[in-house]
C-alpha atoms as a PDB file:
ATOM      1  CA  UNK A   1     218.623 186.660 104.451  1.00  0.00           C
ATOM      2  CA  UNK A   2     219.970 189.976 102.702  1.00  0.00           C
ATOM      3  CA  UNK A   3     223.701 190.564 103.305  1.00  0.00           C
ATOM      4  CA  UNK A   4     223.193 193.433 105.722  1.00  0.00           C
ATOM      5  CA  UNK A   5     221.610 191.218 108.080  1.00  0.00           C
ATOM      6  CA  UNK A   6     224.430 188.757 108.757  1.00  0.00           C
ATOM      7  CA  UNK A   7     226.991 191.716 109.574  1.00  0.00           C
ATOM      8  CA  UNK A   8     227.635 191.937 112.814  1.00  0.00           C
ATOM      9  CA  UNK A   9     228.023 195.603 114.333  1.00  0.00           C
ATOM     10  CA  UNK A  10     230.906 196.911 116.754  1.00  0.00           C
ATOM     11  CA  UNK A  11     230.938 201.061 116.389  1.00  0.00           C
ATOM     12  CA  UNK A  12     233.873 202.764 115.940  1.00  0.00           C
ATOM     13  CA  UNK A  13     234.164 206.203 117.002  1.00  0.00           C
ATOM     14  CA  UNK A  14     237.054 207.523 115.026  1.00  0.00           C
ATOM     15  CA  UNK A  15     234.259 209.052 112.068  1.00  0.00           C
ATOM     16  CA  UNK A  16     232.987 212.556 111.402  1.00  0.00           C
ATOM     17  CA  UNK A  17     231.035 214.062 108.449  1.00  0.00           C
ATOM     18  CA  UNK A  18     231.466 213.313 104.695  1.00  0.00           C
ATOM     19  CA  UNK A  19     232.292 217.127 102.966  1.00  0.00           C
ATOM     20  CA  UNK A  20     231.731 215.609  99.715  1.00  0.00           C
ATOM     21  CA  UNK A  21     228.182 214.170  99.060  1.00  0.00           C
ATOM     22  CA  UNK A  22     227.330 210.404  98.591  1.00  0.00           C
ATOM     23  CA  UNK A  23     230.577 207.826  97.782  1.00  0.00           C
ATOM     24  CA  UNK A  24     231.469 207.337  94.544  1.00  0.00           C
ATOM     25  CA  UNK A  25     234.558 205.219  95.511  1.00  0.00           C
ATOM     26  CA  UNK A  26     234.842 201.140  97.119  1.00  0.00           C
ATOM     27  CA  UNK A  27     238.652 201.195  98.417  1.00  0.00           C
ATOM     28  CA  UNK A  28     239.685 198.204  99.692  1.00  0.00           C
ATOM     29  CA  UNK A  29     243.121 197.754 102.310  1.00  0.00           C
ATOM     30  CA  UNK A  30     244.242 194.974 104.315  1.00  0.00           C
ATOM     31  CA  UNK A  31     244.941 194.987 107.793  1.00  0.00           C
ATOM     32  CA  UNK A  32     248.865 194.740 108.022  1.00  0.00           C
ATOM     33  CA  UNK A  33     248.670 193.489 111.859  1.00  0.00           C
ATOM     34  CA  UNK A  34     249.247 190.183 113.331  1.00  0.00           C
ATOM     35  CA  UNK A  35     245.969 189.560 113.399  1.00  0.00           C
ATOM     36  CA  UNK A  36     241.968 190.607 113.328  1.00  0.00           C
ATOM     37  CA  UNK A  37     241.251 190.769 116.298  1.00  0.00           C
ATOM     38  CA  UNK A  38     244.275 193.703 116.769  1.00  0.00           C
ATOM     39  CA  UNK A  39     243.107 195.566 113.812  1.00  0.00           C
ATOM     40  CA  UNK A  40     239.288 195.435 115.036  1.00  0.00           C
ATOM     41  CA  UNK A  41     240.806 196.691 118.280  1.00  0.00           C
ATOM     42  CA  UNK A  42     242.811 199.296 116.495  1.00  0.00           C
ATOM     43  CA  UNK A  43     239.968 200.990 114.244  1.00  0.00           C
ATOM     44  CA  UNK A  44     237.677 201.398 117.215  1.00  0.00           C
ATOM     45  CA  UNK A  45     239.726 202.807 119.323  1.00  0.00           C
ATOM     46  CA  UNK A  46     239.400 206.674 119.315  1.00  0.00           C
ATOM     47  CA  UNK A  47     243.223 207.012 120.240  1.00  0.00           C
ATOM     48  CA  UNK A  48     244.468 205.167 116.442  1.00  0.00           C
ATOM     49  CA  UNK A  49     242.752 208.373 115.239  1.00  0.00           C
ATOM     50  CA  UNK A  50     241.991 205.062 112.247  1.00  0.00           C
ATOM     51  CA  UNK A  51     238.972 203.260 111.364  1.00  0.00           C
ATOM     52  CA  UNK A  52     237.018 201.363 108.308  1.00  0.00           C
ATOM     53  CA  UNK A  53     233.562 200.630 107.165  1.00  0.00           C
ATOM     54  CA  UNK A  54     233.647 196.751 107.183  1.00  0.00           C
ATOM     55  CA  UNK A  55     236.108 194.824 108.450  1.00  0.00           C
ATOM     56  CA  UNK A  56     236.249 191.030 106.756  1.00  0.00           C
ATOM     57  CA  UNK A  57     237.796 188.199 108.850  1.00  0.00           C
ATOM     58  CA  UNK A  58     239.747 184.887 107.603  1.00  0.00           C
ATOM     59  CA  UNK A  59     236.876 183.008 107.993  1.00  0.00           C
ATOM     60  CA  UNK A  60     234.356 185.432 106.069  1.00  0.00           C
ATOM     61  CA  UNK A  61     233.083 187.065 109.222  1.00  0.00           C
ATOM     62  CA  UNK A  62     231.933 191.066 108.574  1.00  0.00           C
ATOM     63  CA  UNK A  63     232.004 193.880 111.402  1.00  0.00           C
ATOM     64  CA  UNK A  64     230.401 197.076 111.080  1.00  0.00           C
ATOM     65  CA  UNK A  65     232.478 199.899 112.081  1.00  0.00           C
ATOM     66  CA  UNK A  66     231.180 202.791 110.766  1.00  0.00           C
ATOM     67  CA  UNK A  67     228.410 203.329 108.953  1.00  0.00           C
ATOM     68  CA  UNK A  68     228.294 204.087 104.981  1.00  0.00           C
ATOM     69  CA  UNK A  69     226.580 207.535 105.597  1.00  0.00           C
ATOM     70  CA  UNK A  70     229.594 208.473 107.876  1.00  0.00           C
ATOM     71  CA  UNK A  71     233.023 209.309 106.961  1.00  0.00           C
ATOM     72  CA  UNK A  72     235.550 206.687 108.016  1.00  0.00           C
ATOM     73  CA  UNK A  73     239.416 207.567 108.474  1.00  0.00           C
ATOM     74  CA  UNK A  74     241.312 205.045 106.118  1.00  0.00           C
ATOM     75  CA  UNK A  75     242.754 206.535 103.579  1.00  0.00           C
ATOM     76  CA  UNK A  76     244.806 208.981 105.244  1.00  0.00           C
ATOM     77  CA  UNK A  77     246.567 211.080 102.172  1.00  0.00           C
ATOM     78  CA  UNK A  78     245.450 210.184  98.292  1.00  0.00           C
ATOM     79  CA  UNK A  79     244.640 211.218  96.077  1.00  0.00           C
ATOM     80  CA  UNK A  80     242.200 210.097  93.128  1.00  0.00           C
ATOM     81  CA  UNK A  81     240.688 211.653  89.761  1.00  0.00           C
ATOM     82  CA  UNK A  82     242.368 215.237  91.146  1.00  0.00           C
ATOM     83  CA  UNK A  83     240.306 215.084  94.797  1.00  0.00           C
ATOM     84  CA  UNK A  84     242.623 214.423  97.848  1.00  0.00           C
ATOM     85  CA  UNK A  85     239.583 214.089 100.616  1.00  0.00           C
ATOM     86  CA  UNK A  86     239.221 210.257  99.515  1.00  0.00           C
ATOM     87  CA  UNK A  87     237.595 209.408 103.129  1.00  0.00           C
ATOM     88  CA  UNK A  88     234.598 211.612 102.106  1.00  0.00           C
ATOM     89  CA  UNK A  89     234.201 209.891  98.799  1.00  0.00           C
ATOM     90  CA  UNK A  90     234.762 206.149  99.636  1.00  0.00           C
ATOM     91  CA  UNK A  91     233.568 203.693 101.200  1.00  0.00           C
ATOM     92  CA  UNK A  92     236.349 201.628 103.387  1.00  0.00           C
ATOM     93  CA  UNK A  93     236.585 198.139 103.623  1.00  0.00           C
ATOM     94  CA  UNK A  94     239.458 196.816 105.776  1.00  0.00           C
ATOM     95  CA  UNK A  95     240.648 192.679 104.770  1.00  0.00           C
ATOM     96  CA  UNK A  96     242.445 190.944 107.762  1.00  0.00           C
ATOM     97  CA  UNK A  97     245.619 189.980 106.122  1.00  0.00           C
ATOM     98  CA  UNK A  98     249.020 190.610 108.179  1.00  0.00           C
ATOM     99  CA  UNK A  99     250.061 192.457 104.562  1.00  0.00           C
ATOM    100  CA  UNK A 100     253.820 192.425 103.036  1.00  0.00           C
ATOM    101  CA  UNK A 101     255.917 193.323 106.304  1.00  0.00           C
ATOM    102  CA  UNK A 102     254.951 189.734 107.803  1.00  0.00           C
ATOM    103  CA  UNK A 103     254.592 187.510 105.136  1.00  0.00           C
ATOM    104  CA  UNK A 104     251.731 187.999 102.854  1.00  0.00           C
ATOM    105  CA  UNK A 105     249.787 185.020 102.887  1.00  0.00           C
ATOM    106  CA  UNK A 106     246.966 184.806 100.212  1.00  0.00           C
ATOM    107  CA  UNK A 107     243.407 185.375 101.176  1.00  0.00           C
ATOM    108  CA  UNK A 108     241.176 182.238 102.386  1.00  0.00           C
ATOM    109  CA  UNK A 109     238.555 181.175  99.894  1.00  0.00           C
ATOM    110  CA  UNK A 110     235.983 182.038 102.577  1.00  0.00           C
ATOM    111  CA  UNK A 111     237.376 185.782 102.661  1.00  0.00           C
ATOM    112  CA  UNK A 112     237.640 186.264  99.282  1.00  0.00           C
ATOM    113  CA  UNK A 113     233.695 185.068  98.613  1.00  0.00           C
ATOM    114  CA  UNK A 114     232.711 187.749 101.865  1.00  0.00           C
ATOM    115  CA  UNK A 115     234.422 190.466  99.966  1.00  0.00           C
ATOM    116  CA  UNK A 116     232.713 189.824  96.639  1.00  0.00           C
ATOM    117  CA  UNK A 117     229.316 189.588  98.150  1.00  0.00           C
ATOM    118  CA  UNK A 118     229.926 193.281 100.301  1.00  0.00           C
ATOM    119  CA  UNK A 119     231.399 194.365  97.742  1.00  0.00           C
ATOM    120  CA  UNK A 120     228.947 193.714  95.335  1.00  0.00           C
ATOM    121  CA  UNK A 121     226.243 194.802  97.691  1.00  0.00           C
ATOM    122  CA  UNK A 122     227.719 198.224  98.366  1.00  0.00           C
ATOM    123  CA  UNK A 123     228.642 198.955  94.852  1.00  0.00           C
ATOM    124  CA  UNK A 124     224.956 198.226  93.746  1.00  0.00           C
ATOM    125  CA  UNK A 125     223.636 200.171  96.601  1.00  0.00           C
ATOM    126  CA  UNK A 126     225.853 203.214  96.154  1.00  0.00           C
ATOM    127  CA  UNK A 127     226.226 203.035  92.270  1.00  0.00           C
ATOM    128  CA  UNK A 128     229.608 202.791  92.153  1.00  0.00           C
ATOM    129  CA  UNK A 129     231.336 202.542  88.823  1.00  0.00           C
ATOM    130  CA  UNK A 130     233.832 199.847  88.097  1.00  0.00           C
ATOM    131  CA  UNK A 131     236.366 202.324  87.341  1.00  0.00           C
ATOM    132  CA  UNK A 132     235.868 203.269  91.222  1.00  0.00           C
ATOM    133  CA  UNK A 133     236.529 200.333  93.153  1.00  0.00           C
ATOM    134  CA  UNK A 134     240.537 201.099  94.092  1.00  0.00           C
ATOM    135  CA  UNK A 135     242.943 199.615  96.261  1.00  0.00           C
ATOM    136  CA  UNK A 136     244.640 201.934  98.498  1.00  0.00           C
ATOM    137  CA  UNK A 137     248.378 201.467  96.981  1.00  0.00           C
ATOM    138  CA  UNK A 138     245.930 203.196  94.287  1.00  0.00           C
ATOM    139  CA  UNK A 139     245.280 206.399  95.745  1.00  0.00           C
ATOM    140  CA  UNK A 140     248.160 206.548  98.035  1.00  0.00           C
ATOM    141  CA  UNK A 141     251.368 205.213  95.412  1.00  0.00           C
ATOM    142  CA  UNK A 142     254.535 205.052  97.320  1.00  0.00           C
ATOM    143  CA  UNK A 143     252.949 204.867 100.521  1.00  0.00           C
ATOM    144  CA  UNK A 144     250.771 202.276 100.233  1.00  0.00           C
ATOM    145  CA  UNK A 145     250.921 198.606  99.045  1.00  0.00           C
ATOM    146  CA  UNK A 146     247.611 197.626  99.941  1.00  0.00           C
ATOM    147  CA  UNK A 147     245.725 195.162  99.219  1.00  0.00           C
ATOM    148  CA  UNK A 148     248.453 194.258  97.353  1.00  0.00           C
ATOM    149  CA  UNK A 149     249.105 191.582  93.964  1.00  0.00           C
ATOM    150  CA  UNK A 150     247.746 189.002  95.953  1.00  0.00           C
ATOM    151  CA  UNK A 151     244.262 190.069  95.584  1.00  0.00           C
ATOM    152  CA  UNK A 152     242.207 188.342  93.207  1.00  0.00           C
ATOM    153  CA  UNK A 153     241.051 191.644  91.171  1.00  0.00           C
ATOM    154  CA  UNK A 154     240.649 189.494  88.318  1.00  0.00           C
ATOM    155  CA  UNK A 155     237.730 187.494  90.116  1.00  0.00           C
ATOM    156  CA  UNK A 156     236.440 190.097  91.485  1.00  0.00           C
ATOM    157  CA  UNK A 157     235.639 191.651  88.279  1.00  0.00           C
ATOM    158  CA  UNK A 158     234.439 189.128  86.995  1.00  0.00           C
ATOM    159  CA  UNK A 159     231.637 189.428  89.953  1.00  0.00           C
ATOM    160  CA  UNK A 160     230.589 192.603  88.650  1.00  0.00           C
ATOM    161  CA  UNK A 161     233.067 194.483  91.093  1.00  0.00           C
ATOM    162  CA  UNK A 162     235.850 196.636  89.326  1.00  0.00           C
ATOM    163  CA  UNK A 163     237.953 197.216  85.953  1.00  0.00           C
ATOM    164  CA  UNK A 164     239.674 194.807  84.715  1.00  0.00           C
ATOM    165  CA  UNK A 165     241.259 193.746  81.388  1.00  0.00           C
ATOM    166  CA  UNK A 166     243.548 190.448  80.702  1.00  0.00           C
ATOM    167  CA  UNK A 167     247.102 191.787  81.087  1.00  0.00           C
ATOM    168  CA  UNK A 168     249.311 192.255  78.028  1.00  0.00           C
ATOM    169  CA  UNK A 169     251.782 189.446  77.322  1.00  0.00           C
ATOM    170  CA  UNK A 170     254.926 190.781  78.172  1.00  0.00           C
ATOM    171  CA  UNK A 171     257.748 190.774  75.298  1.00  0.00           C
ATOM    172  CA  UNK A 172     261.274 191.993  74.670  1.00  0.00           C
ATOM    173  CA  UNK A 173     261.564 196.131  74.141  1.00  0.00           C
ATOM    174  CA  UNK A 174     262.066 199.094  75.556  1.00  0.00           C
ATOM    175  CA  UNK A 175     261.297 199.878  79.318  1.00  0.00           C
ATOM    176  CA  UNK A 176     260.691 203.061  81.256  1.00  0.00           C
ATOM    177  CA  UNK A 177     262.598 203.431  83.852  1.00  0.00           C
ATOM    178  CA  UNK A 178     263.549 205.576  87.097  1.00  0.00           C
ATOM    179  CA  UNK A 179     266.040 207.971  85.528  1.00  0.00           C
ATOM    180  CA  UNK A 180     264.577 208.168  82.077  1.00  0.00           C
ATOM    181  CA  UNK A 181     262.891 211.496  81.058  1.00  0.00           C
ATOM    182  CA  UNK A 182     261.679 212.863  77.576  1.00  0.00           C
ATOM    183  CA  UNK A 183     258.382 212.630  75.833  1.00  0.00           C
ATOM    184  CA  UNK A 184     257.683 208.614  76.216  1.00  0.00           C
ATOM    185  CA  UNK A 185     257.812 209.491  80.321  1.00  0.00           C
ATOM    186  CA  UNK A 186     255.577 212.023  79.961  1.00  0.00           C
ATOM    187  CA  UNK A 187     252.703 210.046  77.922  1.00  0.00           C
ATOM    188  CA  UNK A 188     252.994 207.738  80.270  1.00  0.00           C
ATOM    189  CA  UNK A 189     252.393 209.841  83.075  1.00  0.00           C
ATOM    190  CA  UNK A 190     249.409 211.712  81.274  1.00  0.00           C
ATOM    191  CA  UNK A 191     247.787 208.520  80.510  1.00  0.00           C
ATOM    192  CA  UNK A 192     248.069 207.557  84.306  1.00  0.00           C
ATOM    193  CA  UNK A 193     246.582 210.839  85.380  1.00  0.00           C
ATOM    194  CA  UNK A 194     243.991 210.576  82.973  1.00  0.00           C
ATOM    195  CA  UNK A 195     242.883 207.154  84.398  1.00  0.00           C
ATOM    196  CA  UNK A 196     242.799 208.601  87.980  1.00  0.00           C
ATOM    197  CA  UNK A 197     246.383 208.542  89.905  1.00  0.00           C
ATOM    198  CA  UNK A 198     247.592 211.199  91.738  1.00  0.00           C
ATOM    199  CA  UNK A 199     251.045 211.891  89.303  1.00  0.00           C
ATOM    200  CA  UNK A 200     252.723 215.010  88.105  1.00  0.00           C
ATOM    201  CA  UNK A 201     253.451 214.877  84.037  1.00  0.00           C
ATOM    202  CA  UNK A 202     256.713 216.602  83.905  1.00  0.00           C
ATOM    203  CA  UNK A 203     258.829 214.083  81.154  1.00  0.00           C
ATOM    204  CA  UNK A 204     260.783 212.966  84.211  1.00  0.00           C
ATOM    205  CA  UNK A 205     260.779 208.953  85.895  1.00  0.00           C
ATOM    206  CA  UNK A 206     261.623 209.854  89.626  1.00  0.00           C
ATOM    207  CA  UNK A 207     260.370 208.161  92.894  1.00  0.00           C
ATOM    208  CA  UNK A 208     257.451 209.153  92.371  1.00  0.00           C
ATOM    209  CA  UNK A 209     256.469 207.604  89.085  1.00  0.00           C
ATOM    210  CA  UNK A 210     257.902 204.592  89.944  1.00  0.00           C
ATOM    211  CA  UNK A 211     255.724 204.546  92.872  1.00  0.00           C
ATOM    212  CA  UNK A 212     252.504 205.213  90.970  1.00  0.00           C
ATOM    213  CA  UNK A 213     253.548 202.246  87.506  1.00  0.00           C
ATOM    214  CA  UNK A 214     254.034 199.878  91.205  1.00  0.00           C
ATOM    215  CA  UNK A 215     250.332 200.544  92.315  1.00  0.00           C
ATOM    216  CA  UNK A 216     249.097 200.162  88.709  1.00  0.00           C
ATOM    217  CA  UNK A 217     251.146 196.608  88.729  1.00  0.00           C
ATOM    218  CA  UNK A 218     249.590 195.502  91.942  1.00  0.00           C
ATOM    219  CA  UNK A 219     246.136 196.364  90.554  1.00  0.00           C
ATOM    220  CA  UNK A 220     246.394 195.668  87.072  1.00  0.00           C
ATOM    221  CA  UNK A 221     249.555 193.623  86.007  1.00  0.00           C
ATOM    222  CA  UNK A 222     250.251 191.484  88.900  1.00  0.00           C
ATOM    223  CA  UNK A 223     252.507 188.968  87.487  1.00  0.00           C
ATOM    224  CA  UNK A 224     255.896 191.611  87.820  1.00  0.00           C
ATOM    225  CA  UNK A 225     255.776 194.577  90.397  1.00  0.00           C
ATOM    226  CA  UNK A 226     258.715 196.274  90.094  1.00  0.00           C
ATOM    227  CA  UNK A 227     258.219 199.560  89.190  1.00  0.00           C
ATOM    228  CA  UNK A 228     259.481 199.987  85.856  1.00  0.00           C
ATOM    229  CA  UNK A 229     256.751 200.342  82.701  1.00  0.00           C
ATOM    230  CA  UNK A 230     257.319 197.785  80.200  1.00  0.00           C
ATOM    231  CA  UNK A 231     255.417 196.893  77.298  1.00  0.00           C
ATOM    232  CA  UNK A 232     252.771 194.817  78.951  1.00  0.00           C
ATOM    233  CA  UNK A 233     252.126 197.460  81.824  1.00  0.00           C
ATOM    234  CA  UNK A 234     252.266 200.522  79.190  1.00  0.00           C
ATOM    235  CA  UNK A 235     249.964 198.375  76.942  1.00  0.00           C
ATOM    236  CA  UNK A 236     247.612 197.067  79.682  1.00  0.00           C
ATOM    237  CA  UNK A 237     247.051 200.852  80.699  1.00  0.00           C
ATOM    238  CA  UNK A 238     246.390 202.092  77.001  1.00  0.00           C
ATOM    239  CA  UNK A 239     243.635 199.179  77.259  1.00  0.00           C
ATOM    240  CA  UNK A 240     242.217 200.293  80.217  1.00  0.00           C
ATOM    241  CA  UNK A 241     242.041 203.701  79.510  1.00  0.00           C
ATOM    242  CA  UNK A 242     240.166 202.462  76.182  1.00  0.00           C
ATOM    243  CA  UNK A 243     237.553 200.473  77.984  1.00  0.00           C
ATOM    244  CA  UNK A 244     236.403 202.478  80.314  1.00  0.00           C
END
C-alpha cells in the first residue's frame, strides 16, 4: 500500500496560497506541547493562526493537515538561502515530542521509521535536494531549537533524506567565541551564509552568531551545543560546504 494511503486526514484551516512556486524545502519541528493530541488540536484550530503538513505521532501514526500544494503556517520568521517566506517554499512536518522546555525525551523507534518513510516520500515526490531538508532551529537561529540534537539526522541521511557528513573530532585550539571579532569571525560567518543561514558577516560574534553556530550544532555537530565554533564545528562546516 503506497505511503499516502495509510495517512490519515484531519484539515486544518490555518493555510493560504504558496507566493513562491513548488517547495524546494522539507523542514522538520517538533511539537513542544504535552502531548499530540494538544498539538493536533492546536494546528487545526483557525484561532493558533499555526498549522503543519504532517503531523507524526509516538507510535508512527501520520495526520494530514494541510495539503503539500497549500501553504502551511510553521515557520513563522526564517530565513534560508536569502528568502524569508519559508512557508511558501517548504513543506512542514510537525514530530510530537514535548521539545526542550519539558524534558526532551528521544524519539520512539516507531516515530523515527514514520519520519524516514514521509520524508523520503515527499522529498522524492517534490525533488528536494539534500541540502534542503532543515530543521527549524535552521531557519529560525535564536528562536528556534527545533527538532533539536536529539534527532537522528545522521540516520536519516543515511535513508536518502538530508546532508550529512561524520563530525570532526574535536581537539585542543582556538575557539570563536561571543565577544570575539576580526577576520576569523567573519569567515566564519560567510561560510555559514554561504551554506544557507540567515547571518550578517560583519567580523563581530554577538547573539546572533552564537545563535546561528547553536542551530548548525543541533543539525550537524550534535555531540556539544553550546554556541561557541570550535575546531570540529568550524571544520565540519568547511566539509559541508565542500560536499554539497
Amino acid at each position: 500500500m503506497p505511503l499516502q494511503d495509510k495517512i490519515s486526514r484531519r484539515p486544518s484551516p490555518n493555510w493560504n496560497e504558496r507566493l513562491l512556486g513548488t517547495p524546494d524545502i522539507l523542514l522538520l519541528h517538533y511539537t513542544g506541547m504535552v502531548s499530540g493530541e494538544e498539538a493536533l488540536d492546536r494546528l487545526c484550530d483557525a484561532q493558533s493562526q499555526v498549522s503543519a503538513h504532517y503531523l507524526v505521532f509516538e507510535d508512527g501514526r501520520i495526520v494530514c493537515m494541510v495539503e503539500e500544494i497549500q501553504r502551511a503556517w510553521h515557520a513563522g520568521v526564517a530565513e534560508w538561502g536569502g528568502v524569508t517566506d519559508i512557508n511558501s517554499r517548504s513543506i512542514g512536518v510537525e514530530i510530537v515530542n514535548p521539545g526542550h522546555d519539558l524534558g526532551y525525551p528521544d524519539f520512539p523507534e516507531q516515530q523515527v521509521e514514520a519520519v524516514i518513510a514521509l520524508s523520503r516520500d515527499v522529498v522524492s515526490r517534490q525533488g528536494i535536494a539534500r541540502t534542503h531538508v532543515l530543521a527549524h532551529s535552521d531557519v529560525a537561529p535564536g528562536r528556534k531549537a527545533d527538532p533539536g540534537e536529539k534527532f537522528p539526522w545522521a540516520r536519516l541521511a543515511s535513508e536518502g533524506v538530508g546532508h550529512w557528513i561524520t563530525p570532526v573530532e574535536n581537539i585542543d585550539g582556538p575557539v570563536l567565541k561571543t565577544g570575539d571579532r576580526g577576520d576569523s569571525v567573519a569567515e566564519l560567518q560567510f561560510q555559514l551564509a554561504d551554506y544557507g543561514y540567515g547571518i550578517v558577516v560583519d567580523g563581530r560574534y554577538g547573539a546572533g552568531t552564537a545563535g546561528v553556530v547553536t542551530a548548525f550544532q543541533r543539525h550537524f555537530r550534535p555531540a556539544r551545543v553550546d554556541g561557541a565554533a570550535d575546531l570540529s564545528t568550524v571544520g565540519t562546516l568547511r566539509l559541508l560546504r565542500d560536499a554539497r
